[in-house]
Protein backbone atom coordinates (compact mmCIF):
# COMPACT_ATOMS: atom_id res chain seq x y z
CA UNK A 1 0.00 0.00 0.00
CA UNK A 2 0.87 3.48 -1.06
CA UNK A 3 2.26 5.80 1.87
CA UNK A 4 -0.67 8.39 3.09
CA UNK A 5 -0.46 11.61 5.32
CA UNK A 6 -2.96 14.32 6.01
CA UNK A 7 -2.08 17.77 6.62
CA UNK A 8 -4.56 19.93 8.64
CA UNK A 9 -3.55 23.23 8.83
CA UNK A 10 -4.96 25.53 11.83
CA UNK A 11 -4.07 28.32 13.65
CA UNK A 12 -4.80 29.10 17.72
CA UNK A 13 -8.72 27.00 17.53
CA UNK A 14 -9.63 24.38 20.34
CA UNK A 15 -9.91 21.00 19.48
CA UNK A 16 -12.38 20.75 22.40
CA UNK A 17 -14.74 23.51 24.22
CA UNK A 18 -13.73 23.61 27.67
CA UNK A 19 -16.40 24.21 30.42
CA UNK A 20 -16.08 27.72 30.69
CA UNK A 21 -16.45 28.26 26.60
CA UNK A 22 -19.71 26.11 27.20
CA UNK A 23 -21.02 28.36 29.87
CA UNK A 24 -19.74 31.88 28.71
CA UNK A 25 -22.87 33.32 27.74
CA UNK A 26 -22.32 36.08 24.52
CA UNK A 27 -23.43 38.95 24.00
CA UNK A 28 -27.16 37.63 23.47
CA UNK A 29 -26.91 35.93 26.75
CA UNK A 30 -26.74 32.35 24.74
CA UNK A 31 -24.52 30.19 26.21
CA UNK A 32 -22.82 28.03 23.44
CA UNK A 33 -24.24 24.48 25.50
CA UNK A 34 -27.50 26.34 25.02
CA UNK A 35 -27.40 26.60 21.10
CA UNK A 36 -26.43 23.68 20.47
CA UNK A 37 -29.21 21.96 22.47
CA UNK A 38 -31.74 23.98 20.56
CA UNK A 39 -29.60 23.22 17.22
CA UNK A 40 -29.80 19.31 18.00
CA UNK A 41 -32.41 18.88 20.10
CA UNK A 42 -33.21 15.14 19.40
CA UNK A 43 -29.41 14.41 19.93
CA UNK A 44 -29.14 16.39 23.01
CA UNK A 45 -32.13 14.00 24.19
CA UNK A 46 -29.98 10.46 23.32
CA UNK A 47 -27.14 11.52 24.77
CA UNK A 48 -28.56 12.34 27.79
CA UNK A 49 -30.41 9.25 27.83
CA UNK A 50 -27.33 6.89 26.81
CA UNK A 51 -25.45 9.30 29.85
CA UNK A 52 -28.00 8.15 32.15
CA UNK A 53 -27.49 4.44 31.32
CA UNK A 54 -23.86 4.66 32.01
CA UNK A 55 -24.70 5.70 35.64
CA UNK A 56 -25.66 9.54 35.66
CA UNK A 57 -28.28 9.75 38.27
CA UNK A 58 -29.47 13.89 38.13
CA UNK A 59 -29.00 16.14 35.10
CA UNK A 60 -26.16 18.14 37.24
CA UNK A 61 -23.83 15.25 37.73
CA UNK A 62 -22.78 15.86 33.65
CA UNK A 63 -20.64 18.80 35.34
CA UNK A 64 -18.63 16.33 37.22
CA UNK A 65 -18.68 12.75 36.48
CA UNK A 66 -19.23 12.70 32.34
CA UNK A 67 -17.66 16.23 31.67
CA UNK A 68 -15.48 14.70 29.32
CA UNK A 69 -18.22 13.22 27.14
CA UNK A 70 -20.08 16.33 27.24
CA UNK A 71 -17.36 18.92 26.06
CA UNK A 72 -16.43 15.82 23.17
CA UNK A 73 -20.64 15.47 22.21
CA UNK A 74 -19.93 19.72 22.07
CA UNK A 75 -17.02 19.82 20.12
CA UNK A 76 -18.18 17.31 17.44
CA UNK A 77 -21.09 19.28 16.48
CA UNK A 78 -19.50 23.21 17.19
CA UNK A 79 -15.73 22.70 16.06
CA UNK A 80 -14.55 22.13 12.83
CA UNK A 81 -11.45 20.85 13.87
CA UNK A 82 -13.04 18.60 16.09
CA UNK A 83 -14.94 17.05 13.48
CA UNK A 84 -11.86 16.83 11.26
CA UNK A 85 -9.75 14.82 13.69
CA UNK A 86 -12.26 12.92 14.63
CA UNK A 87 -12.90 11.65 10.62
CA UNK A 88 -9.64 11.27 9.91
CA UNK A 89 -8.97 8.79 12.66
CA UNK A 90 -11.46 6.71 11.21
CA UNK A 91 -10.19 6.84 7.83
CA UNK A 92 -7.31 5.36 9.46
CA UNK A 93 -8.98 2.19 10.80
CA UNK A 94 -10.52 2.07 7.36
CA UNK A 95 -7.29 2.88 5.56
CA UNK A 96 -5.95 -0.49 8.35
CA UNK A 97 -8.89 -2.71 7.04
CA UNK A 98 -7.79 -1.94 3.23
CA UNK A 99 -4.76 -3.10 3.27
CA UNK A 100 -4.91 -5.78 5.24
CA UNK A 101 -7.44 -7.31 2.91
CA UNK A 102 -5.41 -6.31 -0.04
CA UNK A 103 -2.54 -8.42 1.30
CA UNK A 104 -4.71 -11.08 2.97
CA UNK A 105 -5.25 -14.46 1.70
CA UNK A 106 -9.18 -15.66 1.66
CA UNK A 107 -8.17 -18.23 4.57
CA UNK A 108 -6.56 -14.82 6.49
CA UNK A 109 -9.96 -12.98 5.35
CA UNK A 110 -12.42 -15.78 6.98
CA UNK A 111 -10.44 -15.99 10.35
């Protein structure tokens, strides 16, 4: 298989929001949490719901326990660059799979 890079070029942007950049309200008063729960509502609702299955308990124990998951459910649908690194890492599982089954025998393929 060929070599393959990526360059992504950026200059001074987050990768992730951080909890104050969630909370800082602008000059609206909008928070940037608050948008995008409005933005993607019905997402907002399954990711609270699949936050609650791994052991959230209230609504306020996101700030502390699945912080984390919340600032990277943020981030994928508010930062560019978030969005970027997060595709590119799975073009290189897919990138993986390729050429291993263009180098793989069919008994290789079926185990």
């Amino acid at each position: 298989m060929m070599a393959f890079s990526v360059l992504t070029p950026y200059y001074d942007e987050e990768v992730l929001y951080s909890r104050e950049q969630l909370l800082t309200k602008n000059e609206d008063g909008i928070s940037i949490l608050y948008y995008l729960q409005t933005i993607y509502h019905d997402e907002w609702k399954n990711f609270i719901e699949r936050m609650r299955r791994e052991g959230m308990v209230k609504d306020d124990e996101i700030w502390t326990t699945k912080m984390r998951d919340l600032r990277s459910w943020a981030s994928y649908r508010g930062q560019t660059l978030s969005r970027t690194v997060r595709g590119m890492m799975y073009y290189y599982r897919a990138l993986k799979m390729l050429a291993f089954l263009d180098s793989a025998s069919e008994m290789d393929i079926r185990q």
